[in-house]
Protein backbone atom coordinates (compact mmCIF):
# COMPACT_ATOMS: atom_id res chain seq x y z
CA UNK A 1 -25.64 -48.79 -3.26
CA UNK A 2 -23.21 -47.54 -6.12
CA UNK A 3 -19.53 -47.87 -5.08
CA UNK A 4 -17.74 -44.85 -6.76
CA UNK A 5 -13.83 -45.37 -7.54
CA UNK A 6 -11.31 -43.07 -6.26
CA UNK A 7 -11.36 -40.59 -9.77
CA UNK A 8 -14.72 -40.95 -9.67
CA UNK A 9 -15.37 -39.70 -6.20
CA UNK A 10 -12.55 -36.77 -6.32
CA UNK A 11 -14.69 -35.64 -9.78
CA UNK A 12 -17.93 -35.45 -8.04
CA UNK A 13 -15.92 -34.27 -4.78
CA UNK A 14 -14.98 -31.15 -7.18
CA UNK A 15 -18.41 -31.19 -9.10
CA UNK A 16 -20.06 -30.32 -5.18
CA UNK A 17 -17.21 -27.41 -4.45
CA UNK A 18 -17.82 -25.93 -7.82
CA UNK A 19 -21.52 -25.80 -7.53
CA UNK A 20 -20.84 -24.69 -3.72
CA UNK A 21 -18.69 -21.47 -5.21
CA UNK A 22 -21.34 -20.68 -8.00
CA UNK A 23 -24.18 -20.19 -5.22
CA UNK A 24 -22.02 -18.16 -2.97
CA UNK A 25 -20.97 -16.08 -6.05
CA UNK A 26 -24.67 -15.66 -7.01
CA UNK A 27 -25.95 -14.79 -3.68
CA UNK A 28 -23.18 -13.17 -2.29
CA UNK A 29 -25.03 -9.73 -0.92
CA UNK A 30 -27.93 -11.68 0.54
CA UNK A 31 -25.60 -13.96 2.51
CA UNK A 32 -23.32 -10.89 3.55
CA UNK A 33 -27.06 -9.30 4.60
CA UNK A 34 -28.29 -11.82 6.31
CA UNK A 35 -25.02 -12.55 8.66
CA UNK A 36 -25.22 -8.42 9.08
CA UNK A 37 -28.77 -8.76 10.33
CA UNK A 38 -27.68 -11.85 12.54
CA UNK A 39 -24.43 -10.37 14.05
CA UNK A 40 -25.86 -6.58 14.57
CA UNK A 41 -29.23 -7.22 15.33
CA UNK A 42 -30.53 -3.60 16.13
CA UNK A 43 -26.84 -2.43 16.94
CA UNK A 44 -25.25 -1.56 13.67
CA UNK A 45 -21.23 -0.45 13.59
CA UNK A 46 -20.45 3.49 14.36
CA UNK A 47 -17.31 3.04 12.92
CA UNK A 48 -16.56 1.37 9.31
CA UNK A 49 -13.04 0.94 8.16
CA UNK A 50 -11.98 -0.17 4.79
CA UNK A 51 -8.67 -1.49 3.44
CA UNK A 52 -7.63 -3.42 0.32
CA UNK A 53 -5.31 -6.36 -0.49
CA UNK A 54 -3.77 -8.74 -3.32
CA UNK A 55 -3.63 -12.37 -3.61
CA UNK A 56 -1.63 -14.10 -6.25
CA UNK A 57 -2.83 -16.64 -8.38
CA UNK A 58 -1.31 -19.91 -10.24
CA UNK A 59 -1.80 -20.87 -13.60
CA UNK A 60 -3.12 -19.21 -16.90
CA UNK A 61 -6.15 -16.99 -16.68
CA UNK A 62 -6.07 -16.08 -20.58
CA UNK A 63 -9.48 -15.85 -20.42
CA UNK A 64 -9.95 -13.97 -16.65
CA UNK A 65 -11.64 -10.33 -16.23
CA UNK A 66 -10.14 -10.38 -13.08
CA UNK A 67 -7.12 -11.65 -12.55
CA UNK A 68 -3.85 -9.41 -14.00
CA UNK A 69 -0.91 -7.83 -12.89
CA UNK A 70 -0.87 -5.43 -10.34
CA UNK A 71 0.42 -4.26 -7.27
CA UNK A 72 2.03 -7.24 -5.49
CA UNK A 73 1.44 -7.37 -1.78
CA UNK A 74 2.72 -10.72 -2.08
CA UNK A 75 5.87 -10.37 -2.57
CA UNK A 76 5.34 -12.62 -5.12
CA UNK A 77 7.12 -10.75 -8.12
CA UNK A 78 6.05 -12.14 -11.58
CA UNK A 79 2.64 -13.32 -10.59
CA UNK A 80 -0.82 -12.23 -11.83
CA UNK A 81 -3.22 -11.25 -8.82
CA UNK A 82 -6.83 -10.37 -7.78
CA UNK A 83 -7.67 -7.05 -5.47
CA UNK A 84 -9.31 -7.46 -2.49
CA UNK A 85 -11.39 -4.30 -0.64
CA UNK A 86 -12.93 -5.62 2.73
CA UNK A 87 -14.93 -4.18 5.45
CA UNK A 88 -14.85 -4.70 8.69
CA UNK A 89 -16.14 -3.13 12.44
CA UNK A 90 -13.58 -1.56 14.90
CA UNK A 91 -13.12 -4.99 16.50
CA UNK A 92 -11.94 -6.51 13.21
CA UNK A 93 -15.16 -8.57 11.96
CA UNK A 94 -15.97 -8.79 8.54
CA UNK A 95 -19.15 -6.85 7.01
CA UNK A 96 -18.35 -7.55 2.98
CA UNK A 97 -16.36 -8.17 0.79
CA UNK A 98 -15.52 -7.39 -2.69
CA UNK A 99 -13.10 -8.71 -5.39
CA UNK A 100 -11.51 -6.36 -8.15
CA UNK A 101 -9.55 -6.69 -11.24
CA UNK A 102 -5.69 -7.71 -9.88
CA UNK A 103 -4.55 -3.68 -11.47
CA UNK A 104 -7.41 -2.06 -9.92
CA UNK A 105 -5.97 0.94 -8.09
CA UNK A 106 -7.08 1.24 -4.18
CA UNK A 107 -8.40 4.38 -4.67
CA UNK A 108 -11.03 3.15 -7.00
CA UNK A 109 -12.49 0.50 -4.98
CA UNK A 110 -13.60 3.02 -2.47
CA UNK A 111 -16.72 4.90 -3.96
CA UNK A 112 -18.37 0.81 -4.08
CA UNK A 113 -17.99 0.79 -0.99
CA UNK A 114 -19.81 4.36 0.11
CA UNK A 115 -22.67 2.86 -2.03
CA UNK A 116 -22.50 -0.11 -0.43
CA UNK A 117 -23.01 1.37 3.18
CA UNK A 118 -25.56 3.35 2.03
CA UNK A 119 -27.81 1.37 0.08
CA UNK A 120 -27.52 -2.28 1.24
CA UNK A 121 -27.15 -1.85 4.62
CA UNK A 122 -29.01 1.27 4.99
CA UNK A 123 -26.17 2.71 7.95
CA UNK A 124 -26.28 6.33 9.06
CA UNK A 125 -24.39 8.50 10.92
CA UNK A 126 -21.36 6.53 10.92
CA UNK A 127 -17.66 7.26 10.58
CA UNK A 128 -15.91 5.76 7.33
CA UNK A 129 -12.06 4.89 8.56
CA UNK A 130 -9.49 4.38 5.98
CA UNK A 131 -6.06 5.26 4.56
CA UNK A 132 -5.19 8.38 3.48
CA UNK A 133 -3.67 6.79 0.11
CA UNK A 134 -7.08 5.17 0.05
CA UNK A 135 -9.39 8.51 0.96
CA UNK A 136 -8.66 11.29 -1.71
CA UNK A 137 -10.42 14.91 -1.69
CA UNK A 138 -13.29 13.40 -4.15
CA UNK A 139 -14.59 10.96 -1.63
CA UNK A 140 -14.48 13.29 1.25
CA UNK A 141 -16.98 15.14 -0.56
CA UNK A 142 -18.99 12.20 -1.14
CA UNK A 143 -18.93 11.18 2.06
CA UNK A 144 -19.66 14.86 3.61
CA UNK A 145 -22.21 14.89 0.57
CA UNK A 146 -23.57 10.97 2.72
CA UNK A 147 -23.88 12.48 5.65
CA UNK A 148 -21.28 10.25 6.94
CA UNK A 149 -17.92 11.33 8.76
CA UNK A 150 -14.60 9.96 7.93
CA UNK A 151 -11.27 9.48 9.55
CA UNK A 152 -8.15 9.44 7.48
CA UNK A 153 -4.56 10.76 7.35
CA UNK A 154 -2.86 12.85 4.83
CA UNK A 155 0.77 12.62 2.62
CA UNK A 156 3.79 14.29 3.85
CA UNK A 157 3.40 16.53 0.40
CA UNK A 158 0.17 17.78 2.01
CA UNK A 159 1.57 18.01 5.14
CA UNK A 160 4.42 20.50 3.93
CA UNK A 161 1.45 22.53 2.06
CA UNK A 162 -0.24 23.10 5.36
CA UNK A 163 2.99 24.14 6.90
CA UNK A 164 3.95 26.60 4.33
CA UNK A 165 0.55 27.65 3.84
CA UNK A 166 0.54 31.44 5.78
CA UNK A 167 -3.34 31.31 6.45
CA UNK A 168 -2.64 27.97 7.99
CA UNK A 169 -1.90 27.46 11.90
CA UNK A 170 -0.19 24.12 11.08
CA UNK A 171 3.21 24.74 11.68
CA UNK A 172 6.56 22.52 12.15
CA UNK A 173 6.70 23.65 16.23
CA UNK A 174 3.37 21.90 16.97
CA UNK A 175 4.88 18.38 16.02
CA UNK A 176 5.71 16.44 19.14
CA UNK A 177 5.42 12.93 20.87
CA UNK A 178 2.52 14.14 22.49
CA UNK A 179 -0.89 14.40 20.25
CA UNK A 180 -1.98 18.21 19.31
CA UNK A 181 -4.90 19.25 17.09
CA UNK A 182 -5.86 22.14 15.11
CA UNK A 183 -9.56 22.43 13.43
CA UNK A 184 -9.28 24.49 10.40
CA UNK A 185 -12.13 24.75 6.92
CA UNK A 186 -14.30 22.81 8.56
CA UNK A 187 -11.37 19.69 9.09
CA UNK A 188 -9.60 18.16 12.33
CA UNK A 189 -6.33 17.70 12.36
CA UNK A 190 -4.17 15.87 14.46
CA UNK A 191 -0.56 15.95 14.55
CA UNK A 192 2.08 14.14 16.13
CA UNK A 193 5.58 12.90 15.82
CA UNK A 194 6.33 9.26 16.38
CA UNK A 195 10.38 9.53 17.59
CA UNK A 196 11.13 5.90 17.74
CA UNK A 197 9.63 6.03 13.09
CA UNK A 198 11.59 9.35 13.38
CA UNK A 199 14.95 7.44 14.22
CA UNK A 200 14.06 4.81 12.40
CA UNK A 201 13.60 6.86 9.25
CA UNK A 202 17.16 8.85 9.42
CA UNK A 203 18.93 5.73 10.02
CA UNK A 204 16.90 3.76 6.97
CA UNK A 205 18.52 6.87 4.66
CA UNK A 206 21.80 7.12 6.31
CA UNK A 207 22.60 3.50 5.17
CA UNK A 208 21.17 4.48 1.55
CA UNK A 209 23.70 6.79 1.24
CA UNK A 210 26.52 4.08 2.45
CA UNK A 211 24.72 2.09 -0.06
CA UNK A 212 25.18 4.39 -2.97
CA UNK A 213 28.66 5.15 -2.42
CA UNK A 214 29.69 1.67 -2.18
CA UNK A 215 27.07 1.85 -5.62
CA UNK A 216 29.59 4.30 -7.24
CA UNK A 217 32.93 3.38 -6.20
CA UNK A 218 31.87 0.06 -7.47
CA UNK A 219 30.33 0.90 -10.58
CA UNK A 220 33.29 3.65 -10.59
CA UNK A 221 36.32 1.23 -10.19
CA UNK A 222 34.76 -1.01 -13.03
CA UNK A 223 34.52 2.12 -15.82
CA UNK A 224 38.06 2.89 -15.39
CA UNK A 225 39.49 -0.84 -15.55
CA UNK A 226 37.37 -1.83 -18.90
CA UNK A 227 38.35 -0.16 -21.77
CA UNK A 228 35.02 -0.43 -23.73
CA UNK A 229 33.47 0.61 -20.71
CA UNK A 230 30.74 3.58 -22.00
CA UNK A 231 30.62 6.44 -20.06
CA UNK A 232 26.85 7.35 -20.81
CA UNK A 233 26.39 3.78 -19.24
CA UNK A 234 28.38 4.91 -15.85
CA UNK A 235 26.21 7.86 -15.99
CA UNK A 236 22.82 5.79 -16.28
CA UNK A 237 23.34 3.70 -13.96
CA UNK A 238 24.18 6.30 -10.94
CA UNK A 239 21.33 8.47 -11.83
CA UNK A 240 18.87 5.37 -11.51
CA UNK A 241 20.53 4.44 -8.32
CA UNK A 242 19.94 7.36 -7.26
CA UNK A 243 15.91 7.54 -8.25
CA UNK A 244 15.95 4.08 -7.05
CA UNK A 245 16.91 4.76 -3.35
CA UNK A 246 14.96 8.04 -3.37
CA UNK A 247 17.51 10.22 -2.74
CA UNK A 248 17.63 12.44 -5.71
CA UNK A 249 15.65 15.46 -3.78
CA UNK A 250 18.93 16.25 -2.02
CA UNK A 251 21.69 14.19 -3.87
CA UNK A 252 23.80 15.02 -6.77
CA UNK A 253 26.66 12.94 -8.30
CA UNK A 254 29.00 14.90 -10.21
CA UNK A 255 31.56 13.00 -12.73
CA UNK A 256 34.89 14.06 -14.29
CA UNK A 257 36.67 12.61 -16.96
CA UNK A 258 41.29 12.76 -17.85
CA UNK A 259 42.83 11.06 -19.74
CA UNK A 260 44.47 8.11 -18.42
CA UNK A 261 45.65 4.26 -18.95
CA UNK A 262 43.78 1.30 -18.76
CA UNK A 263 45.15 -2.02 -18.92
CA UNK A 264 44.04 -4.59 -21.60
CA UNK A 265 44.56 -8.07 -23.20
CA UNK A 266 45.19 -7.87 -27.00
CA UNK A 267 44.48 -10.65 -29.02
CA UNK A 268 47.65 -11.99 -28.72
CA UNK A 269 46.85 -12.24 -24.74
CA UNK A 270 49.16 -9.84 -23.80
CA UNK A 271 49.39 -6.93 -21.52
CA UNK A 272 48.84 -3.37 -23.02
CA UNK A 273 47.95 0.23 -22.08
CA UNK A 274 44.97 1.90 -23.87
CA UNK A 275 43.92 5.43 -23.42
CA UNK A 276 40.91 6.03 -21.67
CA UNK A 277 39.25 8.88 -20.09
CA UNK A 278 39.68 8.20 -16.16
CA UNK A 279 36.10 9.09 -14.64
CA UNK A 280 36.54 10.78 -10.78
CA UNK A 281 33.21 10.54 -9.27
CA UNK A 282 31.92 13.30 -6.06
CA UNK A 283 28.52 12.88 -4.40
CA UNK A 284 27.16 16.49 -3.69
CA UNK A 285 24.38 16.77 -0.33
CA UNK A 286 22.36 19.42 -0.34
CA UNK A 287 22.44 19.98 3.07
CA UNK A 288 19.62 22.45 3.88
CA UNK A 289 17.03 20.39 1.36
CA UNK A 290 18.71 17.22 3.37
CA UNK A 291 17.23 19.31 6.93
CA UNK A 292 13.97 20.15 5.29
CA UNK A 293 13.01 16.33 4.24
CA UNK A 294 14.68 15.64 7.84
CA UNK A 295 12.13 17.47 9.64
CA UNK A 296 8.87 15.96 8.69
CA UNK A 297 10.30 11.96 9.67
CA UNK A 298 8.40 10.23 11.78
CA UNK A 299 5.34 13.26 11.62
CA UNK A 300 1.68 12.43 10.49
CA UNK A 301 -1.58 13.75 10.43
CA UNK A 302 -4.80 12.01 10.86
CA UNK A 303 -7.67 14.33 9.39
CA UNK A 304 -10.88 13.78 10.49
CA UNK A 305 -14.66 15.68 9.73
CA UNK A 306 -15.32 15.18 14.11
CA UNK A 307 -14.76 18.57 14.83
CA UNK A 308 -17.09 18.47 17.85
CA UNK A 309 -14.65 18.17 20.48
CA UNK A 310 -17.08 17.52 23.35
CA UNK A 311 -18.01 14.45 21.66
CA UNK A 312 -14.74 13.14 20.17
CA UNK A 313 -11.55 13.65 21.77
CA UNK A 314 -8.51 13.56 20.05
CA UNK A 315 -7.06 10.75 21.19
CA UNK A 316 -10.12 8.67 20.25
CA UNK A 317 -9.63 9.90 16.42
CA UNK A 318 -6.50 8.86 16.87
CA UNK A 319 -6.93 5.75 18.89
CA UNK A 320 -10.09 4.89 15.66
CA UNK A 321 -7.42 5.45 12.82
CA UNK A 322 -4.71 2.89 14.52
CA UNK A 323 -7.26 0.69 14.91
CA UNK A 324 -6.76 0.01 10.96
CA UNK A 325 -4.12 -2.20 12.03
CA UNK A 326 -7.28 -4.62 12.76
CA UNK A 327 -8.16 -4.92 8.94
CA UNK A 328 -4.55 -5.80 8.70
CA UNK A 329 -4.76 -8.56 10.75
CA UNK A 330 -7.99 -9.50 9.19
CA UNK A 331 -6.66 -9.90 5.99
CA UNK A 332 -3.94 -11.84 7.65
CA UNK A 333 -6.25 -13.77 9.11
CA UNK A 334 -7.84 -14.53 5.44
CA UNK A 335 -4.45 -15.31 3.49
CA UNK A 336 -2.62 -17.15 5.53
CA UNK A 337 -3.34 -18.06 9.30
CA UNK A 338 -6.87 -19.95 9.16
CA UNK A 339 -8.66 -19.87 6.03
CA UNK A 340 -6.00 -19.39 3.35
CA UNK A 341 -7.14 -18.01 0.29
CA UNK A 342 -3.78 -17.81 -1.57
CA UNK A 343 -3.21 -19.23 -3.67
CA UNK A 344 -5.74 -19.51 -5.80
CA UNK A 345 -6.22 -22.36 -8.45
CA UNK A 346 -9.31 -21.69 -9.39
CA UNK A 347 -9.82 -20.91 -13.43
CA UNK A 348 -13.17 -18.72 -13.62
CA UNK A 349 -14.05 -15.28 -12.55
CA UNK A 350 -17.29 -16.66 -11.24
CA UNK A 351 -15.70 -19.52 -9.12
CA UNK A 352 -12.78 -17.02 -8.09
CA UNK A 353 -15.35 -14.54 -6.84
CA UNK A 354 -17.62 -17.73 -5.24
CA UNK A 355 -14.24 -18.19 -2.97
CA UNK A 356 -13.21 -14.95 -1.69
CA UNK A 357 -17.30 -14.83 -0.71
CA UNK A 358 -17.03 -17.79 1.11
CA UNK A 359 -13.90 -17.39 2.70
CA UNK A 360 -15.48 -14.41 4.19
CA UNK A 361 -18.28 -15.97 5.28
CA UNK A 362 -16.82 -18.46 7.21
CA UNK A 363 -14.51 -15.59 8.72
CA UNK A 364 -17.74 -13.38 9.57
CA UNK A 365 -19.37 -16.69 11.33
């Protein structure tokens, strides 16, 4: 028998992976089929929910369709990244996945997915659960359009709409710890304020505004001690600031300049006076826009096409759209607890795509 030398082994050790990922990339949706078939038998999911992650990747992909920059869920700033869009039951196990180009937007990755219900494995009557940033108007109607149902939740933009629309019965009052529901246009909604997110919320902006004052005064105190200092620079940076921290809806920074004395080293190192204009900086709350943002913290809605109420109760449309957290922990389950799949080394498309498909496998098994 041949004896194989360490390099030699570790080449045909990576020769068997490689052709390994090239067959699960090829069959992928016969594989994902079969283990459907297997797991489900004659007892397919009621509920489908669908979310989408990132995983970095190391090294150059100059050549990659998939891999770019993107949305880092990483935390992993500076690195190119693949998208990943799974499904999964209401208990958490895998039915497919998919791998997308690493600036894909989430939003995009949905109508595959509809398709892929539909057509490979053939489910009806079920109830699509997913994200409202992930669920816009457009798929709604393709799902209505399905015949499937769908569970989601809408922005807080969207949520003011409904409150200030007058044909609406959505109204700030109806917002409480305690789950209410209004069916309006053919839609469920169910509303509810969370008050330990609402608390959390207020305090999260009261320390940006600490934050940007101690911003100002700093950037403040430096203007008026430099003498080349630029005041279109102080300006610039306190406007971003206040973009940055999100604050701009109710915050206003005001600035005036007099004339005044600023210290500085001639050339000769010693100590003279220069004339500079002196800037005086006053932050300006909008109070009543600062009580109108106020009011919504800690509110959502979860929007849902149930409307039967006999059949669905509202706390099990609301107890199905929590129970995203589970594709959460799936994907947690994938990246970093058992099975790993960042980061990737891998330098093909094909052999990328081979690995996520396995991965899942092994995770539906």
């Amino acid at each position: 028998m041949l004896e194989l030398n360490e390099k030699e082994q570790e080449k045909l050790d990576k020769k068997t992976i490689y052709m390994g990922l090239d067959y699960m990339r090829e069959h992928q949706e016969s594989i994902e089929d079969k283990l459907f078939k297997s797991y489900y038998k004659n007892n397919p999911p009621k509920r489908v929910f669908y979310d989408v992650t990132s995983s970095y990747v190391t090294g150059e992909y100059s050549d990659s369709q998939l891999v770019s920059y993107g949305y880092n869920r990483d935390n992993k700033q500076g690195t190119k990244q693949i998208v990943i869009g799974l499904l999964t039951d209401e208990n958490g196990h895998a039915i497919s996945i998919h791998t997308y180009k690493g600036n894909t937007n989430d939003v995009k990755t949905f109508s595959d997915q509809l398709d892929k219900l539909k057509n490979r494995f053939n489910l009806e009557n079920i109830t699509i659960v997913g994200d409202g940033g992930m669920i816009k108007s457009e798929d709604i109607i393709k799902i209505r359009e399905m015949g499937y149902d769908f569970i989601t939740s809408i922005g807080k933009s969207s949520i003011q709409a409904l409150i200030d629309n007058k044909e609406s019965k959505i109204e700030m009052s109806l917002f409480d710890e305690n789950l209410k529901e209004i069916i309006e246009n053919n839609t469920r909604y169910i509303l509810r304020q969370n008050p330990l997110r609402r608390d959390e919320i207020r305090e999260t902006r009261e320390s940006k505004l600490e934050r940007l004052k101690g911003f100002i005064k700093e950037k403040t105190d430096y203007y008026n001690t430099h003498y080349r200092a630029k005041s279109t620079t102080l300006q610039k940076h306190i406007d971003k600031k206040i973009s940055d921290l999100k604050l701009n809806k109710f915050v206003t920074v005001t600035i005036s300049y007099k004339e005044g004395n600023v210290k500085r080293i001639n050339k000769n190192q010693e100590e003279v006076l220069k004339t500079k204009e002196i800037a005086t900086t006053t932050i300006e709350i909008d109070k009543k826009e600062k009580t109108k943002i106020e009011q919504l913290d800690g509110c959502y809605v979860v929007t849902s096409s149930l409307i039967d109420t006999s059949k669905d109760s509202k706390e099990d449309i609301h107890k199905a759209y929590k129970t995203l957290i589970k594709v959460e922990n799936a994907f947690k389950t994938l990246k970093t607890e058992f099975l790993e799949i960042r980061p990737l080394y891998l330098k093909t498309d094909e052999r990328i795509q081979g690995h996520i498909t396995f991965i899942n496998a092994c995770f539906i098994i």
